[in-house]
Protein backbone atom coordinates (compact mmCIF):
# COMPACT_ATOMS: atom_id res chain seq x y z
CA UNK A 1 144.08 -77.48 -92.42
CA UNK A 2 146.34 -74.69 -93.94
CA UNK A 3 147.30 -74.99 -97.80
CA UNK A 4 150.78 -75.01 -98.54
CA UNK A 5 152.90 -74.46 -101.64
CA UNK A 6 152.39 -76.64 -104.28
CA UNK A 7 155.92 -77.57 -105.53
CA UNK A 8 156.97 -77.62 -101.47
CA UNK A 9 159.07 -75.05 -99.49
CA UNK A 10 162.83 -74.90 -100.25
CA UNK A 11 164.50 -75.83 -96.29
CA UNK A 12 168.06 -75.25 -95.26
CA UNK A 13 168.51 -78.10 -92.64
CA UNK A 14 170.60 -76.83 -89.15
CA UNK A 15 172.64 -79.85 -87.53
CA UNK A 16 175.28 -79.00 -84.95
CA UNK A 17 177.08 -80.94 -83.81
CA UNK A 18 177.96 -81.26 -79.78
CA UNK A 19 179.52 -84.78 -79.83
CA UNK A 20 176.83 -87.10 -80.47
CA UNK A 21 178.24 -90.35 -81.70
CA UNK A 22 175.77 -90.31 -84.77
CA UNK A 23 175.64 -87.41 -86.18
CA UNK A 24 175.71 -88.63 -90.03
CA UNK A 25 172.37 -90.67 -88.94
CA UNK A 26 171.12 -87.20 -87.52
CA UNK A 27 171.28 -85.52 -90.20
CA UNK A 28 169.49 -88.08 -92.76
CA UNK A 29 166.75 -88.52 -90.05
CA UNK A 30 166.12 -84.65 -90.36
CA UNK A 31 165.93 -84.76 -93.99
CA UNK A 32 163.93 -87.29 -94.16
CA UNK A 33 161.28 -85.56 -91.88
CA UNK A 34 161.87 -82.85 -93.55
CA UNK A 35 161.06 -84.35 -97.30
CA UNK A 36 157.87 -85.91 -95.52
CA UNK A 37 156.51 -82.98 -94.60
CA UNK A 38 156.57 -81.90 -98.05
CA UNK A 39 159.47 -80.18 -97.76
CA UNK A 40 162.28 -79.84 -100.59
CA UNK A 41 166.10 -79.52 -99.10
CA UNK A 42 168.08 -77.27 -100.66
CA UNK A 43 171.17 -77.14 -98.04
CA UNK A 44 172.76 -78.64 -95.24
CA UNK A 45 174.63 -76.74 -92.42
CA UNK A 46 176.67 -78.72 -89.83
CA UNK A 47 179.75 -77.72 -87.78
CA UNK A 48 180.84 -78.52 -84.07
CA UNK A 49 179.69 -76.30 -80.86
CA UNK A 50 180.74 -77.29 -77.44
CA UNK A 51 176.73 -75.89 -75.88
CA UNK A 52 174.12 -74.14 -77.25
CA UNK A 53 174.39 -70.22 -77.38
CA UNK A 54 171.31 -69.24 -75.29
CA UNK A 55 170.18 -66.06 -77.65
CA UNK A 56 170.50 -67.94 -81.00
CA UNK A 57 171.58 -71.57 -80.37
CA UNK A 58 173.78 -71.49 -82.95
CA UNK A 59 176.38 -68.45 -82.55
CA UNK A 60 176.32 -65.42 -84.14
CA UNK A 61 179.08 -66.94 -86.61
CA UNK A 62 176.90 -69.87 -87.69
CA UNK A 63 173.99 -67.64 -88.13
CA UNK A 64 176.03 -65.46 -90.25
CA UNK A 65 176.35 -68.51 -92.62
CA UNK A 66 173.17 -69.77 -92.42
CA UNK A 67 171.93 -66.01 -93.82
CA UNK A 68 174.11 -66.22 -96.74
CA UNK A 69 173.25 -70.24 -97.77
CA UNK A 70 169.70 -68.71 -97.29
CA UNK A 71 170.31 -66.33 -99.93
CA UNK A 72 172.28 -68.22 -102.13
CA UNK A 73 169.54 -71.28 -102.46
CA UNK A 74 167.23 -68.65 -102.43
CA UNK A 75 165.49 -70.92 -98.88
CA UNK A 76 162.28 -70.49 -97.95
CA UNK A 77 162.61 -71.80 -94.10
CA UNK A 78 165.18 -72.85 -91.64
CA UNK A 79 164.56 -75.97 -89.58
CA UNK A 80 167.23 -76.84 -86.79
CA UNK A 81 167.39 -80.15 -85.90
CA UNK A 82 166.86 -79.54 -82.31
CA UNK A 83 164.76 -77.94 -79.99
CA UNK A 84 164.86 -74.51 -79.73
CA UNK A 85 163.42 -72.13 -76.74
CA UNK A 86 160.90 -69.57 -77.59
CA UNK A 87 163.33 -66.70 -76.94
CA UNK A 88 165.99 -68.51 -79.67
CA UNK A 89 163.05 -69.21 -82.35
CA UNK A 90 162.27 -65.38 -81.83
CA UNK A 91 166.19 -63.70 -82.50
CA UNK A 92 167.02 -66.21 -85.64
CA UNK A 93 163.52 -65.21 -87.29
CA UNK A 94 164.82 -61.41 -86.62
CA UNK A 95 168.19 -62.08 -88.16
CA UNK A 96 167.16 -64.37 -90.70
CA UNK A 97 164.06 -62.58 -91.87
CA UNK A 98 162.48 -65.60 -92.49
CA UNK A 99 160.19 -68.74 -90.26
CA UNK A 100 162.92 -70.53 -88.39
CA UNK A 101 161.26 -73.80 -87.11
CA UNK A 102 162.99 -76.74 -84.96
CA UNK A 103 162.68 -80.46 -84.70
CA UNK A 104 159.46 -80.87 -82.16
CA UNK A 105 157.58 -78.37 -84.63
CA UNK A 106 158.74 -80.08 -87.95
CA UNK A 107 157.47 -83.87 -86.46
CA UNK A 108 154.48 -82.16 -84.94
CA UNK A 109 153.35 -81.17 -88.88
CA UNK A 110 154.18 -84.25 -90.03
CA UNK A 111 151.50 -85.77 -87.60
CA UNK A 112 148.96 -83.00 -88.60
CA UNK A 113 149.28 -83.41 -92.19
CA UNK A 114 148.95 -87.83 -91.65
CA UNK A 115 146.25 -87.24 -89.03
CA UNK A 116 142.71 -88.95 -90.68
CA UNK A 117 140.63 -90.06 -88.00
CA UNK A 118 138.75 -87.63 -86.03
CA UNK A 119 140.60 -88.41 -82.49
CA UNK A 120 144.00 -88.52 -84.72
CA UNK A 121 143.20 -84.82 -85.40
CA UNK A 122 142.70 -84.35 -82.31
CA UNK A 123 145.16 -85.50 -80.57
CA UNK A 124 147.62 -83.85 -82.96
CA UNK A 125 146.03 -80.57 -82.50
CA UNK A 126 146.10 -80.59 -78.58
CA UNK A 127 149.86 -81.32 -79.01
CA UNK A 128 150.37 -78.33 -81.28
CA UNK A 129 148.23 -76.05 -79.13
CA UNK A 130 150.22 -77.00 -76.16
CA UNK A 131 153.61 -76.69 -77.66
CA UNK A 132 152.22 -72.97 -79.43
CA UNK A 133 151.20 -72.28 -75.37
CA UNK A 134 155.27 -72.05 -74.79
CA UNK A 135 155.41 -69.31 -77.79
CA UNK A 136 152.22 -67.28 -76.65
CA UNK A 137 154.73 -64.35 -75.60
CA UNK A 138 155.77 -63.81 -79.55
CA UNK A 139 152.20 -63.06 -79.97
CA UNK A 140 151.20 -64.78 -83.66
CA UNK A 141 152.01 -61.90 -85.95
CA UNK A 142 154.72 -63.55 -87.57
CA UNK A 143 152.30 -66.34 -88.31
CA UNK A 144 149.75 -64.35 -89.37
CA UNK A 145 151.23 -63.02 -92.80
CA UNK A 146 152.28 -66.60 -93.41
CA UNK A 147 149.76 -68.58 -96.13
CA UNK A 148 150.34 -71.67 -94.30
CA UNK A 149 153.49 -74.45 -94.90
CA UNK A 150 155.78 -76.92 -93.09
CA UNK A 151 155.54 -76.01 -89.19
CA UNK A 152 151.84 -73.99 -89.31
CA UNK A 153 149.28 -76.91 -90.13
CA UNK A 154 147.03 -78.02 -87.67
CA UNK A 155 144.71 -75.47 -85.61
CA UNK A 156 144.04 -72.83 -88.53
CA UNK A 157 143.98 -69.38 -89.06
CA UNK A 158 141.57 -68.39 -86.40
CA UNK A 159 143.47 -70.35 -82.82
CA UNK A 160 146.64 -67.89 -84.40
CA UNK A 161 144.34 -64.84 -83.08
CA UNK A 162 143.38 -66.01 -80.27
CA UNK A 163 144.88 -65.11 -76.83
CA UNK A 164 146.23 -67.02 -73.71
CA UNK A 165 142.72 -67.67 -72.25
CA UNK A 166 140.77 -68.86 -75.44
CA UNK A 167 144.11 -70.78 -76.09
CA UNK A 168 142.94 -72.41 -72.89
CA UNK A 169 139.48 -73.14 -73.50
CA UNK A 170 140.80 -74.97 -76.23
CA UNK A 171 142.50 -77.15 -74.88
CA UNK A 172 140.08 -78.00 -72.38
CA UNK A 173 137.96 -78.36 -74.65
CA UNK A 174 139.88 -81.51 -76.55
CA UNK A 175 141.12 -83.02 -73.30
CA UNK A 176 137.82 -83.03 -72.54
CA UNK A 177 136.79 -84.91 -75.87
CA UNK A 178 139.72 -86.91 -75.95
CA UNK A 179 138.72 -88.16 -72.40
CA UNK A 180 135.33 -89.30 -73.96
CA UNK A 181 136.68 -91.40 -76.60
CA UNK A 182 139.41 -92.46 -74.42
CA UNK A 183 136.22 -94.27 -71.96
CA UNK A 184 134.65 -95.58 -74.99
CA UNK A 185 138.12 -97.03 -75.68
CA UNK A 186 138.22 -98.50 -72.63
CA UNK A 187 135.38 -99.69 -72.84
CA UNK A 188 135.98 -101.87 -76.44
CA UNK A 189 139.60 -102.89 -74.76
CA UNK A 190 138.36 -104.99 -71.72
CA UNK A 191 135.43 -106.71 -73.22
CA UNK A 192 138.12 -107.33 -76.17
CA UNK A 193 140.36 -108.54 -73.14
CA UNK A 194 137.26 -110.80 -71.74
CA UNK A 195 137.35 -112.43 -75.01
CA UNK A 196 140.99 -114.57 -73.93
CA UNK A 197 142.16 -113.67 -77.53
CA UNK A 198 146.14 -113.81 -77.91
CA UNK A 199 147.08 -109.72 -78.74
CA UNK A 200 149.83 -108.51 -80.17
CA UNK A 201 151.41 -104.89 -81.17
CA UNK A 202 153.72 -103.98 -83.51
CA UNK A 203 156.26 -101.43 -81.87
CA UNK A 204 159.15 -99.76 -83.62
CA UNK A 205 161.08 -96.91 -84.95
CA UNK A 206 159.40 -95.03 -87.31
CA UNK A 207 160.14 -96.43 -91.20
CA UNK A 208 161.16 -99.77 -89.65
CA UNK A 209 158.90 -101.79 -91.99
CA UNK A 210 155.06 -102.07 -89.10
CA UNK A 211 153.20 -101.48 -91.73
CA UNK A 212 154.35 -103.59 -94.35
CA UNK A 213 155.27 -107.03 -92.00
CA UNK A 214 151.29 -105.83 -90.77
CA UNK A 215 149.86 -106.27 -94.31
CA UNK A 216 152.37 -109.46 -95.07
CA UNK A 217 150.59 -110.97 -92.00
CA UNK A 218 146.96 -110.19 -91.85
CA UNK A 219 146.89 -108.62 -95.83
CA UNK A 220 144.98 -105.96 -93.98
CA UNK A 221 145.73 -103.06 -97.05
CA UNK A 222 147.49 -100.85 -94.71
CA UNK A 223 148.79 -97.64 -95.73
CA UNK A 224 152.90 -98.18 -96.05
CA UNK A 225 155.61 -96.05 -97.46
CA UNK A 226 158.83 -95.15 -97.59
CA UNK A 227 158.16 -92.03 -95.34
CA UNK A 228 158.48 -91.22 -91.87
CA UNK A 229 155.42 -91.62 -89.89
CA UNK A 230 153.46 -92.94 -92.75
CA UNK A 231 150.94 -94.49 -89.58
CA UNK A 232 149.45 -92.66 -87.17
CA UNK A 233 146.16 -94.40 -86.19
CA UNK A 234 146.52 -97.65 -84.51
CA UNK A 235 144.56 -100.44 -87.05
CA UNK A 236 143.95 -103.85 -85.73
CA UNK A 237 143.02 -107.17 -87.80
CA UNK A 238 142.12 -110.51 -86.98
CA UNK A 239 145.04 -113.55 -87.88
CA UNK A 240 144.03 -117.35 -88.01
CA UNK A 241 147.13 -119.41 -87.28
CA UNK A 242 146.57 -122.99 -87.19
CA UNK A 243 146.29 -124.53 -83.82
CA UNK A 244 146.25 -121.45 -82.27
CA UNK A 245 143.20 -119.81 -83.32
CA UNK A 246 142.45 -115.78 -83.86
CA UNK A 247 145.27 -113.62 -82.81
CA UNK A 248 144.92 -109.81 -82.80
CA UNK A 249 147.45 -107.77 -84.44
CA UNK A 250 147.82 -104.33 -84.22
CA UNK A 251 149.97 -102.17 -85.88
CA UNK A 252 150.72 -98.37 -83.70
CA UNK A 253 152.45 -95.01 -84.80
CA UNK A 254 156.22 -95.51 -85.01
CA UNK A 255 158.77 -93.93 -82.50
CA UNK A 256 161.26 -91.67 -82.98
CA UNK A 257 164.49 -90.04 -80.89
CA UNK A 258 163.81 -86.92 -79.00
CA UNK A 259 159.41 -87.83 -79.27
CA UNK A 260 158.12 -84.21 -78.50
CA UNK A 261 156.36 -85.28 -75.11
CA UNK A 262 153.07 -83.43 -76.11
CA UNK A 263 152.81 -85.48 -78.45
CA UNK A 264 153.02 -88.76 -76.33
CA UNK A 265 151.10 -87.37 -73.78
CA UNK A 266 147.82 -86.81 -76.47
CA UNK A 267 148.48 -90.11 -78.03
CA UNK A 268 148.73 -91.62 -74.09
CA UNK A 269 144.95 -93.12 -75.46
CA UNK A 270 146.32 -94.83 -78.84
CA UNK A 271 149.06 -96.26 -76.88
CA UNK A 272 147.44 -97.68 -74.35
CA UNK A 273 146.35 -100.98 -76.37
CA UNK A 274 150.46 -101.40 -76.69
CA UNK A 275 150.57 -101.54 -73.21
CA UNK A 276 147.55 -103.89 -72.74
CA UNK A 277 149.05 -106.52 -75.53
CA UNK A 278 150.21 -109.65 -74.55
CA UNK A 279 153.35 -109.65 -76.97
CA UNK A 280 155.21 -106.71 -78.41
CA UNK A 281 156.77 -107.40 -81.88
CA UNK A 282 159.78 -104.66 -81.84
CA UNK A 283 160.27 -104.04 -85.50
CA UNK A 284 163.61 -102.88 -86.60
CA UNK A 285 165.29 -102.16 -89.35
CA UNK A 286 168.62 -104.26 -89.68
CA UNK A 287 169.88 -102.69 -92.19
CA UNK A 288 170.03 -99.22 -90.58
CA UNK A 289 173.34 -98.49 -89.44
CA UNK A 290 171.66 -96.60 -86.28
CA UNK A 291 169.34 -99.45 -85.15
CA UNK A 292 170.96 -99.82 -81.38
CA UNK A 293 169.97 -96.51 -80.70
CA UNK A 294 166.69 -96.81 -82.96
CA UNK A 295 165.92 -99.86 -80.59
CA UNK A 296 166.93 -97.76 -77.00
CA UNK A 297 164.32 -94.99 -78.03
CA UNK A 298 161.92 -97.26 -78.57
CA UNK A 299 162.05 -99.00 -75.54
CA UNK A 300 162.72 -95.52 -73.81
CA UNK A 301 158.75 -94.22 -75.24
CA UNK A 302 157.66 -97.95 -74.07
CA UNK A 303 158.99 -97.26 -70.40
CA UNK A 304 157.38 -93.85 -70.71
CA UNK A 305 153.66 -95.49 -71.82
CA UNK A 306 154.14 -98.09 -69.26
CA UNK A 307 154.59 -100.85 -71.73
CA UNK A 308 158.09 -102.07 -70.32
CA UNK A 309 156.61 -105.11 -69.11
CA UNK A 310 155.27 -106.37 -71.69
CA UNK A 311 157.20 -109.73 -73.10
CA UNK A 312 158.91 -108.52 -76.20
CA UNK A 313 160.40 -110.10 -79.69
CA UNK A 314 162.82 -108.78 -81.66
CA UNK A 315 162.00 -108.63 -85.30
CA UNK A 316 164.93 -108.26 -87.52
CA UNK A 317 163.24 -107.01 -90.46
CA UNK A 318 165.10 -106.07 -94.27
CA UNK A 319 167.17 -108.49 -94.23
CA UNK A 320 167.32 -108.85 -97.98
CA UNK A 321 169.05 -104.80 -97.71
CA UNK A 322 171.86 -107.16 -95.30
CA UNK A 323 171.73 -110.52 -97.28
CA UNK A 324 171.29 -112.31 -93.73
CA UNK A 325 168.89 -115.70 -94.16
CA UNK A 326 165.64 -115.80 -92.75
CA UNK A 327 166.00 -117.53 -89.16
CA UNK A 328 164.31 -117.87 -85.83
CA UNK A 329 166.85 -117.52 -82.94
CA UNK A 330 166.40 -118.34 -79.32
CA UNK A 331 168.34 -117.90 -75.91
CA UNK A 332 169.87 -120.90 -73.86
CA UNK A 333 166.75 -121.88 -72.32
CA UNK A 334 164.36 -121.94 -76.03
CA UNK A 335 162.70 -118.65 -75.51
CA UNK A 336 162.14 -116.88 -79.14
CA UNK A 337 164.04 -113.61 -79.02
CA UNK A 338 164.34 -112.74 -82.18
CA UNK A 339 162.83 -113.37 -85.85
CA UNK A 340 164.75 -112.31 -88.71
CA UNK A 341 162.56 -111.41 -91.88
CA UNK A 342 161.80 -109.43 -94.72
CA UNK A 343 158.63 -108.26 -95.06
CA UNK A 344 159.09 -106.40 -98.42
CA UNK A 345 159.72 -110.14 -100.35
CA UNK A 346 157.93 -111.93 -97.66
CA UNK A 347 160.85 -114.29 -96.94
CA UNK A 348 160.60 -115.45 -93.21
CA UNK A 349 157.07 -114.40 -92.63
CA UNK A 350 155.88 -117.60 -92.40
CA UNK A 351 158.78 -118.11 -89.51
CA UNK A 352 156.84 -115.64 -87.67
CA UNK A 353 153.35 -117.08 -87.93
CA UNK A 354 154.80 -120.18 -86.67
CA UNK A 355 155.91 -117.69 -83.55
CA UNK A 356 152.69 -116.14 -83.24
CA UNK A 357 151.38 -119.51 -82.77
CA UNK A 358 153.26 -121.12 -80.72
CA UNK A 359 152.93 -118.10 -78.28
CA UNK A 360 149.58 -118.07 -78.46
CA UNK A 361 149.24 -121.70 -77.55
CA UNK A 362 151.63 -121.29 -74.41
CA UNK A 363 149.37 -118.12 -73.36
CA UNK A 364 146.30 -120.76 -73.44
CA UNK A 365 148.21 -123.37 -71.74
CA UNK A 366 148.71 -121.34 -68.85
CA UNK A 367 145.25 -120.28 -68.83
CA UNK A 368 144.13 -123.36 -68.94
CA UNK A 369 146.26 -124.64 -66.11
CA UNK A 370 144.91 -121.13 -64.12
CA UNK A 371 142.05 -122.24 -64.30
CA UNK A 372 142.29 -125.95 -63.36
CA UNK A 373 144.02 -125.08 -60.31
CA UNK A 374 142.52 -124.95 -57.09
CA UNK A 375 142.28 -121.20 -55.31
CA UNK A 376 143.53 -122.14 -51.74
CA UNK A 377 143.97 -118.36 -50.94
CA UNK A 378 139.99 -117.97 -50.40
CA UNK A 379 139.90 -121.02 -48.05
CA UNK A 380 143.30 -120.30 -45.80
CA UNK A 381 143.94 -116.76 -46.52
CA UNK A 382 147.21 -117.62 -48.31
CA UNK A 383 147.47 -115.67 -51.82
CA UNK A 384 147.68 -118.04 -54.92
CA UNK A 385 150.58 -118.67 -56.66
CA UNK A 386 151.80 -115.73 -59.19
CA UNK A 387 152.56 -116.78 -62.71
């Protein structure tokens, strides 16, 4: 993995806008990402654009000002909080004389600098190799006099030499690896299955709070921070709640708007145990002013990782940012939809325990009533009943 500099790279942040509703959100979302991949903003450029100009995205006025705000904060690197074509990457690094890098590249080093297991690294690097494919025609000169920094972590100095076909055999070569552990995966998840043990994922936006309401439950130790994509690996523990016995908890990578779909494709493994879960606790964070559309990405990557069946409750988590009381609400016929919490202080955790368990016992109830029923289907050729 490529050094970078020590006291960060100084970014000026690109965000157009073309009449997206949140824009404001947009914009912290990008410095955030930006801050946690080490990066230091120094400047902000926004203004309205009808479509993207197809040379340079943003017009060669904008670019014009985005040269001299370079100069003037003295900017190491430009990252546009969008997704730029090859051909558009290439013209703003000629005019700007400096690494121009957009959105999918900026989350993609994020995941290669959080990346600890061996499959995370893997998984991460597959995604950068394939989204580097799409720049192949650049060649990697540009990258080559670079000492490494935000947007160039990941396969190392040697894959920027290499050429279209070795570029290839690498990535065989990992989806070919990745297959293997995604067997032995497999494997673990149906005898885990077999075992009749209630599991549950936590889902959410990235920086929702997973990872903290995770450790509040099963005081698992968790890594948690303030940061964007603080998990990547998916960590499950074992939770004993009374008259319910062991549940499994998981807690997954967070989601994010605009999910560069290399990366969901490599993670397709990791994500898999979402969609095999019983119950899907979608974390959000109430106090965000952006959480509707927070919650409609997240549902969107769900759909995509065929998880959109699975029977979902809404966790309303920082509630002590919103001064809202800990509750548990439920629709007109008593189904829990959502829990409202803080998993910072720990006030309304124990509401969702009490949840946890009382899902768990309705999951064995029905079991239990599966299995005392009689299978008439075998006898007259009728199906049984679907629960």
């Amino acid at each position: 993995m490529l050094d970078r500099p020590a006291a960060g790279e100084r970014a000026v942040l690109v965000q157009l806008d073309f009449g997206e509703p949140d824009l404001k959100e947009r914009l912290e979302e990008v410095r955030l990402l930006t801050e946690s991949a080490g990066g230091v903003v120094c400047a902000e450029i926004t203004g309205p654009r009808r479509r993207p100009d197809p040379r340079t995205f943003a017009g060669k006025g904008k670019v014009e000002e985005i040269a001299a705000t370079l100069a003037a904060v003295r900017g190491d690197l430009v990252i546009f909080n969008h997704e730029l074509s090859p051909v558009q990457e290439r013209n703003l690094e000629t005019a700007l004389k400096c690494r121009v890098i957009d959105r999918t590249r900026l989350i993609l080093d994020i995941f290669a600098l959080r990346a600890q297991s061996a499959e995370g690294k893997l998984q991460v690097e597959l995604a950068q190799l394939e989204h580097l494919a799409t720049r192949l025609v650049r060649g990697w000169t540009h990258l080559e006099r670079q000492r490494g920094g935000i947007g160039l972590r990941g396969p190392g100095e040697t894959q920027l030499e290499t050429d279209r076909r070795l570029l290839g055999k690498r990535v065989k070569l990992l989806k070919e690896r990745l297959a293997r552990l995604c067997r032995q995966r497999d494997v673990q998840r149906k005898a885990r299955l077999k075992g009749d043990v209630f599991n549950v994922s936590l889902v959410g936006y990235t920086n929702a709070g997973k990872s903290t309401l995770f450790n509040a439950l099963t005081h698992a130790g968790a890594y948690a921070a303030n940061q964007l994509f603080a998990t990547l690996e998916t960590t499950s523990r074992k939770l004993w709640v009374e008259d319910a016995g062991a549940v499994i908890v998981s807690d997954t990578v967070g989601f994010i708007r605009d999910l560069p779909h290399a990366l969901v494709a490599a993670f397709q493994a990791t994500l898999e145990a979402t969609a095999d879960a019983d119950l899907l606790l979608h974390v959000v964070d109430s106090a965000s002013t952006a959480r509707d559309e927070q919650m409609a990405e997240v549902n969107k990557v769900l759909q995509e990782i065929g998880a959109q069946h699975v029977p979902q409750i809404l966790v309303w988590n920082k509630v002590d940012l919103t001064g809202v009381a800990p509750a548990v609400e439920r629709d007109g016929y008593g189904r829990i939809v959502r829990v409202k919490l803080s998993a910072r202080t720990g006030a309304g955790v124990a509401l969702l325990r009490d949840v946890l368990g009382e899902c768990a016992r309705e999951k064995q109830s029905i079991r239990a009533g599966l299995a005392a029923a009689p299978d008439f289907g075998e006898a007259t050729g009728v199906p049984p009943a679907l629960h």
